[in-house]
C-alpha atoms as a PDB file:
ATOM      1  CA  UNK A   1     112.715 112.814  72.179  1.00  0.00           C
ATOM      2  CA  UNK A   2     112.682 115.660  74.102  1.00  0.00           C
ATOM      3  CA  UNK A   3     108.973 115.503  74.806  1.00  0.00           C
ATOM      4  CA  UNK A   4     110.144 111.878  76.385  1.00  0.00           C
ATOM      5  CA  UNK A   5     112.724 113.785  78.496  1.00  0.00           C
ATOM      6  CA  UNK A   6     110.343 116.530  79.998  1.00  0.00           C
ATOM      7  CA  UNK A   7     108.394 113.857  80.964  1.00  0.00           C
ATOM      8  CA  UNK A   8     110.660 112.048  82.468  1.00  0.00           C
ATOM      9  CA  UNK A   9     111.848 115.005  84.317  1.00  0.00           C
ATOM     10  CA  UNK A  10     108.550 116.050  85.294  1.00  0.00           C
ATOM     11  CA  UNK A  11     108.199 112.645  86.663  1.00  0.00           C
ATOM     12  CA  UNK A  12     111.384 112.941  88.660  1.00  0.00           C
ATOM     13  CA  UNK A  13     110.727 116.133  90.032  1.00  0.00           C
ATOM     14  CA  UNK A  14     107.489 115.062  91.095  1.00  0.00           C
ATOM     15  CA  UNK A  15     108.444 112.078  92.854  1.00  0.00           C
ATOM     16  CA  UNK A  16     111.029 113.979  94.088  1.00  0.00           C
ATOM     17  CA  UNK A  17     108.503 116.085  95.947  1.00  0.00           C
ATOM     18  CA  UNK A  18     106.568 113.372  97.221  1.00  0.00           C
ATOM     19  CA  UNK A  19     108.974 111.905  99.175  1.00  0.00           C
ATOM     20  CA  UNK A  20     110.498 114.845 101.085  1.00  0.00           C
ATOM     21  CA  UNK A  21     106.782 116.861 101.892  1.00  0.00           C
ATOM     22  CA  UNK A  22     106.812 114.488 104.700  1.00  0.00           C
ATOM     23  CA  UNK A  23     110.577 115.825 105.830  1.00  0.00           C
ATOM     24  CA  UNK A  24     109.372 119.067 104.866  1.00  0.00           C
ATOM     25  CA  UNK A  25     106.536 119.139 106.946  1.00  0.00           C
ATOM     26  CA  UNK A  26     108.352 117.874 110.204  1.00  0.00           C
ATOM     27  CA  UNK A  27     111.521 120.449 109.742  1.00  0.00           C
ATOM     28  CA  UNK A  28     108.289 123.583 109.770  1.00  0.00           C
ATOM     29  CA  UNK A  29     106.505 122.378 112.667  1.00  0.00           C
ATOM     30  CA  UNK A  30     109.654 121.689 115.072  1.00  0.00           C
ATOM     31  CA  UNK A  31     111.306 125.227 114.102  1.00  0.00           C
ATOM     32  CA  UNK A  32     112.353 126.438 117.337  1.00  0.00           C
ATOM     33  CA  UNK A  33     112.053 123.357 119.620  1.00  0.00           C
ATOM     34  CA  UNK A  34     115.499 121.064 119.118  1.00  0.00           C
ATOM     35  CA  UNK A  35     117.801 121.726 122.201  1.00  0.00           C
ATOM     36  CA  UNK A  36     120.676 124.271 121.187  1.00  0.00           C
ATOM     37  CA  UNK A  37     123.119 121.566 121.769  1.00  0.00           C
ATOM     38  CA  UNK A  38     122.924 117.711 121.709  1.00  0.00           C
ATOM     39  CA  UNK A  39     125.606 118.000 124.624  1.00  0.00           C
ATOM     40  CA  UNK A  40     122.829 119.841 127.316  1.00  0.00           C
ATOM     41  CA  UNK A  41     119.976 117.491 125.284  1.00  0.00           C
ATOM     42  CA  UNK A  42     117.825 115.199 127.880  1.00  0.00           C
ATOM     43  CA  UNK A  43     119.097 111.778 127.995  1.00  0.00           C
ATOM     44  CA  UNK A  44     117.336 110.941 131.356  1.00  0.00           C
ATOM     45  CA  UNK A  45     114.136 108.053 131.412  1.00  0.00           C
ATOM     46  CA  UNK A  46     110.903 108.558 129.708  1.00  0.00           C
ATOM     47  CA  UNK A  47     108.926 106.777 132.294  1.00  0.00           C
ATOM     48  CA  UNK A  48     107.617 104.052 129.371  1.00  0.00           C
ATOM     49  CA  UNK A  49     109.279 101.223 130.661  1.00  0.00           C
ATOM     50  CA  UNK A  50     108.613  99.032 134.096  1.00  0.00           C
ATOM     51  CA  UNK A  51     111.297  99.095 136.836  1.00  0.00           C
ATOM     52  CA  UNK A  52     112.903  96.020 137.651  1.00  0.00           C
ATOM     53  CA  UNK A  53     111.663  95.911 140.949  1.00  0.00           C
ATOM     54  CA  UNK A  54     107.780  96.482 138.965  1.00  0.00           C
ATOM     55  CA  UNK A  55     108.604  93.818 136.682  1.00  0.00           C
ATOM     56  CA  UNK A  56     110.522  90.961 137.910  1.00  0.00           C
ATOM     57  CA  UNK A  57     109.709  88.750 135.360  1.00  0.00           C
ATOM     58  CA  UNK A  58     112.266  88.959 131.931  1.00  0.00           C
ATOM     59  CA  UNK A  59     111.179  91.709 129.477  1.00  0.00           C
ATOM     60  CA  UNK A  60     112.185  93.091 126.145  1.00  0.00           C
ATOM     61  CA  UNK A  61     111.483  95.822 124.683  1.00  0.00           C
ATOM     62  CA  UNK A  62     112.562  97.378 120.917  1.00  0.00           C
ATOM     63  CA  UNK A  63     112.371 101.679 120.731  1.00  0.00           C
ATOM     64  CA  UNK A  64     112.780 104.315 118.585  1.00  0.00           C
ATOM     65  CA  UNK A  65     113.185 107.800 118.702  1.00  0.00           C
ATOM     66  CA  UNK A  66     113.891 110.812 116.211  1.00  0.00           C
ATOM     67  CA  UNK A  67     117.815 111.124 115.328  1.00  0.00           C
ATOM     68  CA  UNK A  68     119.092 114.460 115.907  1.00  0.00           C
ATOM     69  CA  UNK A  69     119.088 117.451 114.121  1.00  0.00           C
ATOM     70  CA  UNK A  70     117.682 117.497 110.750  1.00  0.00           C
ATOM     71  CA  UNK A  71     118.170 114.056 110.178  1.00  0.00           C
ATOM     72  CA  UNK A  72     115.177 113.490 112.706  1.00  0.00           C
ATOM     73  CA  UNK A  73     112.847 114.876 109.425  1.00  0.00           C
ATOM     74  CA  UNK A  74     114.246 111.776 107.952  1.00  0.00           C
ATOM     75  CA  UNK A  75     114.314 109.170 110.046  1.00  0.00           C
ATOM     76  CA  UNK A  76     114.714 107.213 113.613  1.00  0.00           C
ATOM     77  CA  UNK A  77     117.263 105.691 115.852  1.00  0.00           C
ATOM     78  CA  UNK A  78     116.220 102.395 116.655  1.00  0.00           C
ATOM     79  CA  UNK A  79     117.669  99.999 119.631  1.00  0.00           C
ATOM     80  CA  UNK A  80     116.847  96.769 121.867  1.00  0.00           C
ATOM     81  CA  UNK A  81     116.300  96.885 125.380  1.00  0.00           C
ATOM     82  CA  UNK A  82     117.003  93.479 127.365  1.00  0.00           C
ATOM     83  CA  UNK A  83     116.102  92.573 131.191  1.00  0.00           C
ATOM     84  CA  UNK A  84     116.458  88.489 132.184  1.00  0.00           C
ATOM     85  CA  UNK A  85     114.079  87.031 134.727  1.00  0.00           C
ATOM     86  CA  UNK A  86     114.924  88.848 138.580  1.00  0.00           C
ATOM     87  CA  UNK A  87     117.801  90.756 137.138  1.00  0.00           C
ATOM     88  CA  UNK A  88     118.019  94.712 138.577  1.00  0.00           C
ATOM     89  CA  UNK A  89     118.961  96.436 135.452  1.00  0.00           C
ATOM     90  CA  UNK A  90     117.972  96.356 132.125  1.00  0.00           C
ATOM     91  CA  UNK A  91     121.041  96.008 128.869  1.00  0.00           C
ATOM     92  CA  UNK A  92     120.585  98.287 125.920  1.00  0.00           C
ATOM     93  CA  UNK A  93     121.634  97.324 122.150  1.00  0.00           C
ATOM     94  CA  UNK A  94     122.081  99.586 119.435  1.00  0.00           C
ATOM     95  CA  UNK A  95     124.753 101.193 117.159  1.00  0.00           C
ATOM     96  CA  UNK A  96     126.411 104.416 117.326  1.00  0.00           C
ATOM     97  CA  UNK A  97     128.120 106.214 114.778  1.00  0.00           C
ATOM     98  CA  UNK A  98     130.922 108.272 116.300  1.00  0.00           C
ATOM     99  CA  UNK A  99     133.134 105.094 117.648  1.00  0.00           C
ATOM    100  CA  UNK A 100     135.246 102.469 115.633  1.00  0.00           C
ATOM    101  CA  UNK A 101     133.795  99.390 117.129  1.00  0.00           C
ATOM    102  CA  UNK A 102     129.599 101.082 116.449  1.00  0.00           C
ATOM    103  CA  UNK A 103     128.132  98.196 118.650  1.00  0.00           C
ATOM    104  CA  UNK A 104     126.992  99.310 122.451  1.00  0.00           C
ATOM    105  CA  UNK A 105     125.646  96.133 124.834  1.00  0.00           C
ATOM    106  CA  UNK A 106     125.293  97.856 127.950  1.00  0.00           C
ATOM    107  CA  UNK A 107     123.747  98.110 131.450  1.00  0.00           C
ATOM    108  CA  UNK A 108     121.368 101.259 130.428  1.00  0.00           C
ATOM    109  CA  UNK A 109     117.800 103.434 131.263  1.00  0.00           C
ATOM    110  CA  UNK A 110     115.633 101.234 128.231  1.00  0.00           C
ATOM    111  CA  UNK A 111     113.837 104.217 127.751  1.00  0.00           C
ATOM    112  CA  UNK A 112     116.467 106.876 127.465  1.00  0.00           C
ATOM    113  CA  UNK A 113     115.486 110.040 125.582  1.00  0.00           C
ATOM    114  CA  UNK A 114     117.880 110.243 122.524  1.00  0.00           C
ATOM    115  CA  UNK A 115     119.004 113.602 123.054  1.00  0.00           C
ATOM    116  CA  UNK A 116     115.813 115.506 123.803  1.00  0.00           C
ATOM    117  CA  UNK A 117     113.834 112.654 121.407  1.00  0.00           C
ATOM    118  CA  UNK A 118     111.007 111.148 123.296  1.00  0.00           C
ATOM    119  CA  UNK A 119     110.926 107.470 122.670  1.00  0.00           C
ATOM    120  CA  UNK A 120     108.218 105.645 121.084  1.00  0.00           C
ATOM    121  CA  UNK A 121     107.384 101.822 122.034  1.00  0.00           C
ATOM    122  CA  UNK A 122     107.842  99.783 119.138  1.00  0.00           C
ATOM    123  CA  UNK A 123     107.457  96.143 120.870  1.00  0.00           C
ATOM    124  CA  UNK A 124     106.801  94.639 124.662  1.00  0.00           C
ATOM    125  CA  UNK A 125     107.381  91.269 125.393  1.00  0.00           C
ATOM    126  CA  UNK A 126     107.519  89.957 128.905  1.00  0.00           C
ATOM    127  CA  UNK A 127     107.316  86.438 130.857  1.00  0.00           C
ATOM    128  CA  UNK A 128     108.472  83.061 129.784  1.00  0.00           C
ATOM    129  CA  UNK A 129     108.930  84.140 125.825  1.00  0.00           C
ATOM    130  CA  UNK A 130     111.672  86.735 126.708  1.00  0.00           C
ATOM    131  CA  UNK A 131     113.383  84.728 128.851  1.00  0.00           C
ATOM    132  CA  UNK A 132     113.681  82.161 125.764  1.00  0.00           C
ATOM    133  CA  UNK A 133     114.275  84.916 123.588  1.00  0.00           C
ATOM    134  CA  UNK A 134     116.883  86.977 125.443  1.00  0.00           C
ATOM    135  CA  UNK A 135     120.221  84.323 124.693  1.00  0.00           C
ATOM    136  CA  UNK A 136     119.115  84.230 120.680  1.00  0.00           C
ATOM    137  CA  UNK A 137     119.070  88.380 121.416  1.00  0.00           C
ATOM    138  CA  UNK A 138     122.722  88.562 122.757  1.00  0.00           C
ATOM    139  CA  UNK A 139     123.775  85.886 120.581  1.00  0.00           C
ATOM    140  CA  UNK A 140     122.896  87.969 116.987  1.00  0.00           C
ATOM    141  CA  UNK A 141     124.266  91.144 118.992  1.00  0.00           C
ATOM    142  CA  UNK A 142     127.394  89.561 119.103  1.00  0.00           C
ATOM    143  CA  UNK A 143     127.440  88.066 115.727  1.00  0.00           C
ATOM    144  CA  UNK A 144     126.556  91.894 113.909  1.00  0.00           C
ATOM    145  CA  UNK A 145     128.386  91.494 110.720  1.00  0.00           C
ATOM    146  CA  UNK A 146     128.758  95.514 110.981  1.00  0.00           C
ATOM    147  CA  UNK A 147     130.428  96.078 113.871  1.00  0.00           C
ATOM    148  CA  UNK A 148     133.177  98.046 112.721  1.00  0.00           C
ATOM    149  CA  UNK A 149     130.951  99.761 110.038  1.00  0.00           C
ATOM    150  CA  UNK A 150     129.029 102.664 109.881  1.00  0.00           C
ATOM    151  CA  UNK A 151     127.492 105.130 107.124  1.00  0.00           C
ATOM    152  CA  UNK A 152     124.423 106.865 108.030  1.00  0.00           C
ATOM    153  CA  UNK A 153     122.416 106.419 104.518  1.00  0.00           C
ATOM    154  CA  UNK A 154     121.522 103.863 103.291  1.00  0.00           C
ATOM    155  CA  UNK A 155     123.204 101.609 106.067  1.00  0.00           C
ATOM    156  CA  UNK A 156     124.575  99.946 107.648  1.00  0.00           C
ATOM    157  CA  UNK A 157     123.948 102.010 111.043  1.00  0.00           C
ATOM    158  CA  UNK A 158     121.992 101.462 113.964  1.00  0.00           C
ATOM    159  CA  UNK A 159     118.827 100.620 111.936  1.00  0.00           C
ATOM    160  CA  UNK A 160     120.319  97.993 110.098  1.00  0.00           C
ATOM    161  CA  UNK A 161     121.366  96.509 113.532  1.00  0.00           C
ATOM    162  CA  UNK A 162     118.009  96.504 115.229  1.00  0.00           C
ATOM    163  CA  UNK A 163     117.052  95.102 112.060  1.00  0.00           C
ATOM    164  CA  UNK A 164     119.813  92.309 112.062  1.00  0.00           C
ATOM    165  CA  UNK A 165     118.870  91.277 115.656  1.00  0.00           C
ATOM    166  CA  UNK A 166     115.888  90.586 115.154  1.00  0.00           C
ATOM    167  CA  UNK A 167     115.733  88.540 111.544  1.00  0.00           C
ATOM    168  CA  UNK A 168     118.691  86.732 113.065  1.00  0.00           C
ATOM    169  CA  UNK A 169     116.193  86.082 116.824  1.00  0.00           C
ATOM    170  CA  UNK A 170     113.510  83.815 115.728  1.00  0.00           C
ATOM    171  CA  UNK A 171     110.018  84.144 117.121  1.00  0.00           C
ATOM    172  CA  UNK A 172     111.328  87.727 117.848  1.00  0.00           C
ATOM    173  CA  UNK A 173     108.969  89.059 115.235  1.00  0.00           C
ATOM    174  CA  UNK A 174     108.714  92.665 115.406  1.00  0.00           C
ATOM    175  CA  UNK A 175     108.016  95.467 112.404  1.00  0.00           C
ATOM    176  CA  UNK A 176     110.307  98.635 112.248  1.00  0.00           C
ATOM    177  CA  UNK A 177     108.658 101.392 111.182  1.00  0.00           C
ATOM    178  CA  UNK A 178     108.973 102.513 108.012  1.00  0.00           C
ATOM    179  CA  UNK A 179     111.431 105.762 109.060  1.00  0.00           C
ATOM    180  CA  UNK A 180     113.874 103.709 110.476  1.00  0.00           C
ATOM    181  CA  UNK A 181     116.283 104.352 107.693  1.00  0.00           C
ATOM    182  CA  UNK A 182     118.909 101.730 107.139  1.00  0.00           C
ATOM    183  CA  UNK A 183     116.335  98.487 108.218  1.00  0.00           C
ATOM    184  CA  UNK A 184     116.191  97.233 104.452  1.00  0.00           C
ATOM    185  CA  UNK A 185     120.060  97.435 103.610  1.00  0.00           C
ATOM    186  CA  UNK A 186     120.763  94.016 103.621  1.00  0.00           C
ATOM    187  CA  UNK A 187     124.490  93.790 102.491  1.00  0.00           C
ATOM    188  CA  UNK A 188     125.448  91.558  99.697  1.00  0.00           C
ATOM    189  CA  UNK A 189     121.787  90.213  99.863  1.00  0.00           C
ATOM    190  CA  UNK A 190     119.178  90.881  97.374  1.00  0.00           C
ATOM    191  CA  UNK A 191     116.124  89.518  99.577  1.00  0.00           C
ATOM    192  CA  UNK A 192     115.387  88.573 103.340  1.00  0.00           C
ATOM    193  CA  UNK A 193     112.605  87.779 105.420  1.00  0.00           C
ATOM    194  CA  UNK A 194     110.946  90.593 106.864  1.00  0.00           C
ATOM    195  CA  UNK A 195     111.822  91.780 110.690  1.00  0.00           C
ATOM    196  CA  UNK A 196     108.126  90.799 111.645  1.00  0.00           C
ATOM    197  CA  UNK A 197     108.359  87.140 110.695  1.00  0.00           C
ATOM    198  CA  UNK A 198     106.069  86.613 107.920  1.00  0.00           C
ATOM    199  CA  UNK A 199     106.606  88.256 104.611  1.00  0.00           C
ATOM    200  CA  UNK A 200     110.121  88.773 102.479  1.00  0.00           C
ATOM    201  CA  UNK A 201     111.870  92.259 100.870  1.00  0.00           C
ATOM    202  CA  UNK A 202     113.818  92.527  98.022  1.00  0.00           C
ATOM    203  CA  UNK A 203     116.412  95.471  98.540  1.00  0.00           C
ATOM    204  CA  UNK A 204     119.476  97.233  96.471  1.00  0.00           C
ATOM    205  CA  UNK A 205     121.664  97.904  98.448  1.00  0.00           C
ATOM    206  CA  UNK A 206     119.204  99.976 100.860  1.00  0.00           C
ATOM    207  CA  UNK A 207     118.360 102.440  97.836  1.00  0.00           C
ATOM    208  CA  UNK A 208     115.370 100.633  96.508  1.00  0.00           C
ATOM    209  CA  UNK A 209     113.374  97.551  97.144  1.00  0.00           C
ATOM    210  CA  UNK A 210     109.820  96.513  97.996  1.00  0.00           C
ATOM    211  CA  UNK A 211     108.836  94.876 101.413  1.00  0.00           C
ATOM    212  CA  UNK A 212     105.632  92.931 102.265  1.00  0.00           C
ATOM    213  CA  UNK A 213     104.687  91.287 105.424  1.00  0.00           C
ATOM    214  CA  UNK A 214     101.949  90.384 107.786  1.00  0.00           C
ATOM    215  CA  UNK A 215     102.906  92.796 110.325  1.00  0.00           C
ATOM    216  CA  UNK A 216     104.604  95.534 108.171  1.00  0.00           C
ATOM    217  CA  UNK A 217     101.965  95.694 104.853  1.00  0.00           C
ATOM    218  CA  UNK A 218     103.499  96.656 101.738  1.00  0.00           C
ATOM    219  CA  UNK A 219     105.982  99.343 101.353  1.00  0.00           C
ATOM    220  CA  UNK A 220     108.174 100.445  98.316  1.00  0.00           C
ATOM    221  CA  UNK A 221     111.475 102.050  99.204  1.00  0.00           C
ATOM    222  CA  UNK A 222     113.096 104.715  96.883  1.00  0.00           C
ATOM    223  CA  UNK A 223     116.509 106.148  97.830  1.00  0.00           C
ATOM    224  CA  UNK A 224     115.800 104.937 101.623  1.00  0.00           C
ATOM    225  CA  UNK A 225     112.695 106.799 101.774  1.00  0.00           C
ATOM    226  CA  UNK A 226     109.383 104.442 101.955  1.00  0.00           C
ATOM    227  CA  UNK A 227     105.676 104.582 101.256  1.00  0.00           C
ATOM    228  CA  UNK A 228     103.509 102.421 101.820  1.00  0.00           C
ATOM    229  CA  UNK A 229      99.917 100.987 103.653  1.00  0.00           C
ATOM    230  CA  UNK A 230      99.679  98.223 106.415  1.00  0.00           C
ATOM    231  CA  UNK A 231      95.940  96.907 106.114  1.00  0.00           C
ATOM    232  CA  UNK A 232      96.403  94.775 109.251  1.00  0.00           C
ATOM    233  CA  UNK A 233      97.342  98.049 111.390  1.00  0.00           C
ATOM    234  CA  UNK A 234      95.105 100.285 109.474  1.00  0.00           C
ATOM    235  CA  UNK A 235      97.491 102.600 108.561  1.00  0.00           C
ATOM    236  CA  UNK A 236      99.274 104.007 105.956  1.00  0.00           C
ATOM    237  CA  UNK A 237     103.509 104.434 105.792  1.00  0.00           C
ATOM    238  CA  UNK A 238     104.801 108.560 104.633  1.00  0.00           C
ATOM    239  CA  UNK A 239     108.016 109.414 104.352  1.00  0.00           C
ATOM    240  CA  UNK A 240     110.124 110.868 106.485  1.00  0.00           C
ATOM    241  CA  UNK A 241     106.649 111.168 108.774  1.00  0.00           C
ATOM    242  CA  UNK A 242     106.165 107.240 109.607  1.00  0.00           C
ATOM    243  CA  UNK A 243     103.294 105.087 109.976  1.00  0.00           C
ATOM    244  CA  UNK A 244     100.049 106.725 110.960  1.00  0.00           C
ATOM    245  CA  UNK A 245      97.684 103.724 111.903  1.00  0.00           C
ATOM    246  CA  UNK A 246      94.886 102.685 114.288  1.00  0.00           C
ATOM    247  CA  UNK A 247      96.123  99.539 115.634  1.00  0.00           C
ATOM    248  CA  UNK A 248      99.993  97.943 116.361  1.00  0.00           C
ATOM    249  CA  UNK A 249     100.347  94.586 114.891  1.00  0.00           C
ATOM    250  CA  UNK A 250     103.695  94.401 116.911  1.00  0.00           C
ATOM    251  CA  UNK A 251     103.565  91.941 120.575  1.00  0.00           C
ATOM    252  CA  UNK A 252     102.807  94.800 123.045  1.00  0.00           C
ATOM    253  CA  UNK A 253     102.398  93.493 127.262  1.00  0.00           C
ATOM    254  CA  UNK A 254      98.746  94.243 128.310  1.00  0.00           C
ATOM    255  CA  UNK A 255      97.131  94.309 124.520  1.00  0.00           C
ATOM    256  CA  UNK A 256      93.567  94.126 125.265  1.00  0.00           C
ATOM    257  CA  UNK A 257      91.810  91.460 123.722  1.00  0.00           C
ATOM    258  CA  UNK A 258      90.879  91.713 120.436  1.00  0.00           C
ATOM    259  CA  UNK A 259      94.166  93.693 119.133  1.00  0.00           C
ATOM    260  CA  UNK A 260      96.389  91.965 116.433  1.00  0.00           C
ATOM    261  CA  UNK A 261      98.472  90.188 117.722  1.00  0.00           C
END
């Protein structure tokens, strides 16, 4: 018996370990380099996405960046930029934490730095498919069953919103990365299709499940943290860390040929 419980404990502890070297490893390297204060933090453009007057033509766009403070070891804030066909502005979706009603739809910059986070381009899609998109978009952005409900781990917050938005947007299609704590809580749900279209997950409540799509690969998820490989993207999926992979099997404008599409 207690040979069974060392064991077990060893098992734990090793598991344990596992899952937060990637958090581990991002909180050394970055010692020194967050902004003192999230209030002097950049929030200004990252120069990633097109000016309306570059890009007439409708676009969307899904980002991410690192949350702040030491949550960024752990995970992303995720959102949904929106521009219709000849319009001057682009409107931002996402969730934020600190208000009653969490759900912003906004005139915004799509590529705002979230405070001092530089933004990474999940998804581009541009021309006649976001113009057909963009009503289905505002429509599930309006219908966010979560509106008035936040908690940070395991959801919902603004992952599980991005994530929402786009399950409930077909032909949206696009994988989250693996980071982007909060994407698998699926309420009172025990399984849903996958953000990127093809594939289903199986989740408990956000603590643990296992995913497997086309675009995302396979991933286990255990307390919100997720491993994983994407063979499509050739990649593999670290806590805390992301996906490290040679290709994006997300719809990015001006993939050369050949990419995954």
């Amino acid at each position: 018996m207690i040979k069974r419980v060392r064991i077990g404990l060893t098992a734990l502890v090793a598991t344990l370990a596992v899952l937060l070297a990637g958090p581990a490893l991002l909180a050394a390297a970055s010692l020194g380099d967050e902004p003192a204060s999230w209030r002097t933090a950049s929030r200004d453009s990252a120069g990633i996405a097109p000016t309306p007057s570059d890009a007439p033509e409708a676009v969307i766009q899904v980002y991410g960046a690192r949350t702040w403070g030491w949550r960024g070891y752990f995970a992303v804030h995720t959102w949904i930029a929106t521009k219709e066909a000849g319009a001057d502005h682009y409107r931002v979706h996402e969730v934020t934490g600190w208000r009653h009603y969490v759900v912003n739809s906004r005139p915004d910059l799509p590529d705002r730095r979230w405070y001092g986070a530089t933004p990474e381009l999940y998804a581009d899609l541009r021309g006649p498919d976001a113009a057909r998109l963009i009503p289905a978009i505002e429509k599930a952005v309006a219908a966010y069953p979560y509106a008035t409900e936040y908690t940070a781990w395991p959801g919902p917050n603004s992952n599980t919103f991005t994530a929402w938005v786009i399950r409930e947007t077909p032909g949206l299609d696009v994988a989250l990365p693996n980071n982007a704590i909060g994407k698998d809580y699926l309420g009172d749900r025990l399984a849903a299709p996958v953000p990127g279209g093809t594939g289903y997950q199986i989740s408990l409540g956000g603590y643990f499940g296992i995913l497997a799509g086309v675009r995302e690969g396979l991933e286990l998820n255990l307390l919100g943290l997720s491993v994983g490989v994407n063979p499509l993207a050739l990649g593999i999926k670290l806590p805390g860390i992301g996906e490290l992979a040679l290709r994006s099997t997300n719809p990015m404008e001006g993939r050369e040929e050949g990419d995954v599409q």
